[in-house]
PDB file of N, CA and C in Angstrom:
ATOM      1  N   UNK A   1       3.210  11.528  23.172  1.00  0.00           N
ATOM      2  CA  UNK A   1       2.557  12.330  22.167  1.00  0.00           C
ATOM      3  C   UNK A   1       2.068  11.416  21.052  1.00  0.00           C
ATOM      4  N   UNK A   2       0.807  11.527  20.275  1.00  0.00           N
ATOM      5  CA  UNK A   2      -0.050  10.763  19.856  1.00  0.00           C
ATOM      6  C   UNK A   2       0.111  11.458  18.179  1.00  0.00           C
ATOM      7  N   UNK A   3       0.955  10.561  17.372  1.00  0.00           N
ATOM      8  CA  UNK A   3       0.647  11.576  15.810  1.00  0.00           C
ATOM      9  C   UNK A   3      -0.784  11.605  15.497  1.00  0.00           C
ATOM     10  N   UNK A   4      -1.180  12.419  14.663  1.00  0.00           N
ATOM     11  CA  UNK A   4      -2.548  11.947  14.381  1.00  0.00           C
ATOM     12  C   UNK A   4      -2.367  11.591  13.095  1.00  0.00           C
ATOM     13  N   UNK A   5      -3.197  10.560  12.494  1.00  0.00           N
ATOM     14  CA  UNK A   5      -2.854  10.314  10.959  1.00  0.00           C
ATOM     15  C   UNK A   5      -3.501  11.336  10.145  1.00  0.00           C
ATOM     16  N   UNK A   6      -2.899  11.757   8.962  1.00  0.00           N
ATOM     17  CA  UNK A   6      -3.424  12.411   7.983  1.00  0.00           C
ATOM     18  C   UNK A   6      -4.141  11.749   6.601  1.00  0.00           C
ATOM     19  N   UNK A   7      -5.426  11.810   6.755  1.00  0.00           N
ATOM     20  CA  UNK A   7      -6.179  11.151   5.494  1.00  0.00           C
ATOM     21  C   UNK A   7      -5.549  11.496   4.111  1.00  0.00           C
ATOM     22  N   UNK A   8      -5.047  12.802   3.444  1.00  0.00           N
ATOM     23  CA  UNK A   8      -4.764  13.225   2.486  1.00  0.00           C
ATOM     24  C   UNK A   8      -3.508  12.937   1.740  1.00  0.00           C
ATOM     25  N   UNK A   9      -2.543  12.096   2.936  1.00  0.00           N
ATOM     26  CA  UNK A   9      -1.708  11.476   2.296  1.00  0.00           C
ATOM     27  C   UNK A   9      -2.209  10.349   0.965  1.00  0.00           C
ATOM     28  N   UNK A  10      -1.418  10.741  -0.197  1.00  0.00           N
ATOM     29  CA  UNK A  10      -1.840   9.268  -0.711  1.00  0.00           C
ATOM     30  C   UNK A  10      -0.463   8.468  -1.515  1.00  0.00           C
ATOM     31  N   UNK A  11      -0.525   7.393  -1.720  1.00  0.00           N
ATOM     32  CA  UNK A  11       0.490   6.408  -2.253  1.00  0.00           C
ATOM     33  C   UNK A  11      -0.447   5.995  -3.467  1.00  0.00           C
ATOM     34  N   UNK A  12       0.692   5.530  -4.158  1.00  0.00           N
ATOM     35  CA  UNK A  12       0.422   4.267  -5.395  1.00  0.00           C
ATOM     36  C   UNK A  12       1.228   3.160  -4.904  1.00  0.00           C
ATOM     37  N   UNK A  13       0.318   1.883  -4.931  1.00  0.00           N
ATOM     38  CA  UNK A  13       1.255   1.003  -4.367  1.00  0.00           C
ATOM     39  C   UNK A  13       0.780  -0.121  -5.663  1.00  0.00           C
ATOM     40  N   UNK A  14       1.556  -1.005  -5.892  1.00  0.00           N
ATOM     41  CA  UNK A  14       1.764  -1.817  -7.335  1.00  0.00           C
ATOM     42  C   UNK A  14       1.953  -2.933  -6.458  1.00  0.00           C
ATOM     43  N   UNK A  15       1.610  -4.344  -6.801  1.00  0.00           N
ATOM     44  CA  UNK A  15       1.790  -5.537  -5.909  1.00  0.00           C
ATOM     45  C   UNK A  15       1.752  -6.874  -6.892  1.00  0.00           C
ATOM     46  N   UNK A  16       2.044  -8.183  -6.494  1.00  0.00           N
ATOM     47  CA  UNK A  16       2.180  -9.341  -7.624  1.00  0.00           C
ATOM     48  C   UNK A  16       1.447  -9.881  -6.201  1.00  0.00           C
ATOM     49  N   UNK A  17      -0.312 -10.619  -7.040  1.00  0.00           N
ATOM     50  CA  UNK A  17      -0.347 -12.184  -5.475  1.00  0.00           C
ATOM     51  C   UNK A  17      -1.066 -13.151  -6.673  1.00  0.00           C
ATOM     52  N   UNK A  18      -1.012 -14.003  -6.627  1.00  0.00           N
ATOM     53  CA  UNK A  18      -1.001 -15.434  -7.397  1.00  0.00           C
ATOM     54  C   UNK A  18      -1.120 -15.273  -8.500  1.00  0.00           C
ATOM     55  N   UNK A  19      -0.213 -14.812  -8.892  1.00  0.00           N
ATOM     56  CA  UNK A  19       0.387 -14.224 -10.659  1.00  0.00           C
ATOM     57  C   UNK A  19      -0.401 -13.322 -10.889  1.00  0.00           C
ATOM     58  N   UNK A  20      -1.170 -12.370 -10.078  1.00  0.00           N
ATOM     59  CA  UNK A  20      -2.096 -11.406 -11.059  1.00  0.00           C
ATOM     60  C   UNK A  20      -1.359 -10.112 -10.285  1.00  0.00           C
ATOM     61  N   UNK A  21      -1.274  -9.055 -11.089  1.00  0.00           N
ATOM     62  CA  UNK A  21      -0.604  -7.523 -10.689  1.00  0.00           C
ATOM     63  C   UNK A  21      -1.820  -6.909 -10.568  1.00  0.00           C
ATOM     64  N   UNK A  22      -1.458  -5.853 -10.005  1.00  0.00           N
ATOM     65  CA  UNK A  22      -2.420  -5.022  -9.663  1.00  0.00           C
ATOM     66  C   UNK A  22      -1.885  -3.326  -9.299  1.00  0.00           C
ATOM     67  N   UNK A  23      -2.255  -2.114  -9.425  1.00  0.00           N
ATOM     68  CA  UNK A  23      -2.058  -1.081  -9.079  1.00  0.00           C
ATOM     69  C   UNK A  23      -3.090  -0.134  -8.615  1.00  0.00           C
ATOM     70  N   UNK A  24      -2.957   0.108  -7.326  1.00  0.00           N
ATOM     71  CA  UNK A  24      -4.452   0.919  -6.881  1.00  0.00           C
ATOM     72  C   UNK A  24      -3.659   2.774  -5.939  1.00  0.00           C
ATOM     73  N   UNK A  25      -4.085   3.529  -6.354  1.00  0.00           N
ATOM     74  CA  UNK A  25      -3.860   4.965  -5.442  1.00  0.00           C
ATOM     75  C   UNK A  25      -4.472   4.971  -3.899  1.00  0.00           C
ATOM     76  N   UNK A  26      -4.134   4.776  -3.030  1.00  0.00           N
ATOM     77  CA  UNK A  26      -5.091   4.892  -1.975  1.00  0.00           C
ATOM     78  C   UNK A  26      -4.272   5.560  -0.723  1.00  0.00           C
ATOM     79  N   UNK A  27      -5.036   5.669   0.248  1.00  0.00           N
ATOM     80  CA  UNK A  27      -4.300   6.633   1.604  1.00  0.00           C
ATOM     81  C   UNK A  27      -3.264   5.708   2.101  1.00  0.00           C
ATOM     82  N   UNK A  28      -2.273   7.038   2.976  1.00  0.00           N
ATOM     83  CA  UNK A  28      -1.310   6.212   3.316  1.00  0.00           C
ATOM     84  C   UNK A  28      -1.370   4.930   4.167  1.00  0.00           C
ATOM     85  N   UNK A  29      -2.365   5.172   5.648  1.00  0.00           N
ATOM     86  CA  UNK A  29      -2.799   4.214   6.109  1.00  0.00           C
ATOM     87  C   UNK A  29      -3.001   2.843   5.265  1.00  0.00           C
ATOM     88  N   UNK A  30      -3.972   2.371   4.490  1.00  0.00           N
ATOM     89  CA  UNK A  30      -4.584   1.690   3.741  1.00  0.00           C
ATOM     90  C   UNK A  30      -3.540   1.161   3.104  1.00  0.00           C
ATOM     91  N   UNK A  31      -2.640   1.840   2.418  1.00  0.00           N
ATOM     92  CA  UNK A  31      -1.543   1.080   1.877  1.00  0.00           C
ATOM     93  C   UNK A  31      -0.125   0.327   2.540  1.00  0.00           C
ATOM     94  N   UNK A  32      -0.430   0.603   3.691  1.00  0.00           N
ATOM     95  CA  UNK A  32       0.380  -0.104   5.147  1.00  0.00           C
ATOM     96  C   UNK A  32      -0.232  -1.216   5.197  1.00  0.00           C
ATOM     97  N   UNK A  33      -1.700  -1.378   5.500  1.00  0.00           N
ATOM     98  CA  UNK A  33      -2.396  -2.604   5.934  1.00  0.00           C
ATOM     99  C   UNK A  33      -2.346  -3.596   4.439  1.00  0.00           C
ATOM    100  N   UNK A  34      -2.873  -2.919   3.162  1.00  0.00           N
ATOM    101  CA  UNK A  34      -2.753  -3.741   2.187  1.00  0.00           C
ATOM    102  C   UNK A  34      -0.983  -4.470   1.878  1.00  0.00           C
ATOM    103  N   UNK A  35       0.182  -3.436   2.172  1.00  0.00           N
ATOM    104  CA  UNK A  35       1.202  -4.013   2.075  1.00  0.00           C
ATOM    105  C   UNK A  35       1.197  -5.554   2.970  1.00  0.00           C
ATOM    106  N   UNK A  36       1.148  -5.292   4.542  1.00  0.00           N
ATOM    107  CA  UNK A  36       1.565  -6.365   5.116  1.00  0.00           C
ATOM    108  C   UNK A  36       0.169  -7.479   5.159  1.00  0.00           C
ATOM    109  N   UNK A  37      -1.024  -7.749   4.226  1.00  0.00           N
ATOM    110  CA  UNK A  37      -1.703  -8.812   3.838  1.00  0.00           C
ATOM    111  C   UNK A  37      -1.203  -9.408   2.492  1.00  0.00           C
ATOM    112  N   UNK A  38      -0.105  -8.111   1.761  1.00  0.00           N
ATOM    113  CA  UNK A  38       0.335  -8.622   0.376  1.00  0.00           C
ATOM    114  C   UNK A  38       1.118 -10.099   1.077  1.00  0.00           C
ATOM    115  N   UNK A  39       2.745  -9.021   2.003  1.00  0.00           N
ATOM    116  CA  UNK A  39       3.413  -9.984   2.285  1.00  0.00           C
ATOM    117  C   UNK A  39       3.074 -11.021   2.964  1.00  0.00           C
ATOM    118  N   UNK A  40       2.089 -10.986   4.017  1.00  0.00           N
ATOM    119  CA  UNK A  40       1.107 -12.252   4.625  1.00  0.00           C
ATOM    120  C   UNK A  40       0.986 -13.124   3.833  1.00  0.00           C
ATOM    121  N   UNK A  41       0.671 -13.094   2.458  1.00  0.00           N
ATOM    122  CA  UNK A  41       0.101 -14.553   1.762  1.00  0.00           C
ATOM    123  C   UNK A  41       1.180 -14.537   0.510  1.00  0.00           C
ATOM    124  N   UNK A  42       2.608 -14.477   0.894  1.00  0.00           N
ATOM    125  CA  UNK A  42       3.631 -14.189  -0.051  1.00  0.00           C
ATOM    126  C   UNK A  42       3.565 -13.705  -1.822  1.00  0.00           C
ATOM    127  N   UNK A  43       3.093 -12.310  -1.122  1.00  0.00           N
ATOM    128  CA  UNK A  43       3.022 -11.859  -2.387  1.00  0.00           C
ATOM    129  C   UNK A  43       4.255 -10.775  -2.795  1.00  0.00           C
ATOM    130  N   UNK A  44       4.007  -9.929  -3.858  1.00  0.00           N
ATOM    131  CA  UNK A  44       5.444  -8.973  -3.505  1.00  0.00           C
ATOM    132  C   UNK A  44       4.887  -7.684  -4.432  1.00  0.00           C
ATOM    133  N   UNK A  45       5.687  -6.811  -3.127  1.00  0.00           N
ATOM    134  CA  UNK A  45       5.021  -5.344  -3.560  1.00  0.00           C
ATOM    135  C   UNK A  45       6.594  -4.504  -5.070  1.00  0.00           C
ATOM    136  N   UNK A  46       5.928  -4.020  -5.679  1.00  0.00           N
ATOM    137  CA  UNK A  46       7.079  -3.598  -6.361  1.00  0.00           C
ATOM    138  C   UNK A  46       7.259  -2.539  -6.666  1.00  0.00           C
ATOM    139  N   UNK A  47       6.191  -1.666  -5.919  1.00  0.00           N
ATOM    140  CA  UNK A  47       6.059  -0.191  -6.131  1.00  0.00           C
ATOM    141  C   UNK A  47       5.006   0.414  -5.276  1.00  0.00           C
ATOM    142  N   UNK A  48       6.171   1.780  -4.819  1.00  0.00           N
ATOM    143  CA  UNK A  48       5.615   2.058  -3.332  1.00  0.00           C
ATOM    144  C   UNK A  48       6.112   3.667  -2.890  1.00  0.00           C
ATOM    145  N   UNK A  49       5.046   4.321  -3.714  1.00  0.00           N
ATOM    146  CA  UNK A  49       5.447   5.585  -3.926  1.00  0.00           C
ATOM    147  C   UNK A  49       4.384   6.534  -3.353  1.00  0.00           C
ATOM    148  N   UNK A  50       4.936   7.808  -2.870  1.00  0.00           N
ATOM    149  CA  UNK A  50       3.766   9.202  -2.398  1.00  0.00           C
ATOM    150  C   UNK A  50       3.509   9.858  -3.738  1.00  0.00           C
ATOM    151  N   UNK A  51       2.664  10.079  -3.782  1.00  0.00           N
ATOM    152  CA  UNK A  51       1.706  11.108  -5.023  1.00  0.00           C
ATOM    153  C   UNK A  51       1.414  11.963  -4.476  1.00  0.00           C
ATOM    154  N   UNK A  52       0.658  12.045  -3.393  1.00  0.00           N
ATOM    155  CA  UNK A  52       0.296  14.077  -2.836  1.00  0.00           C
ATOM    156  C   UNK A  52       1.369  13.771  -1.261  1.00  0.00           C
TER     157      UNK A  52
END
């Protein structure tokens, strides 16, 4: 059985990559892929929360 993803999920995800922070709202997907390119180039996520 195949989940289907839901677009309407969304996160706030907060991140540190070469000393600059950053905080962006985006779908849940999107914030999966941006997490593991954070940790890819050792960066670090520090906030990682659902909003809707």
């Amino acid at each position: 059985m195949k989940i289907k993803q839901n677009p309407w999920i969304r996160v706030s995800i907060c991140y540190q990559l070469n000393k600059e922070r950053k905080c962006v709202c985006i779908n849940k997907e999107m914030a999966y892929k941006l997490r593991k390119e954070i940790e890819a180039q050792n960066g670090t996520i520090y906030w990682f929360q659902p909003v809707e």
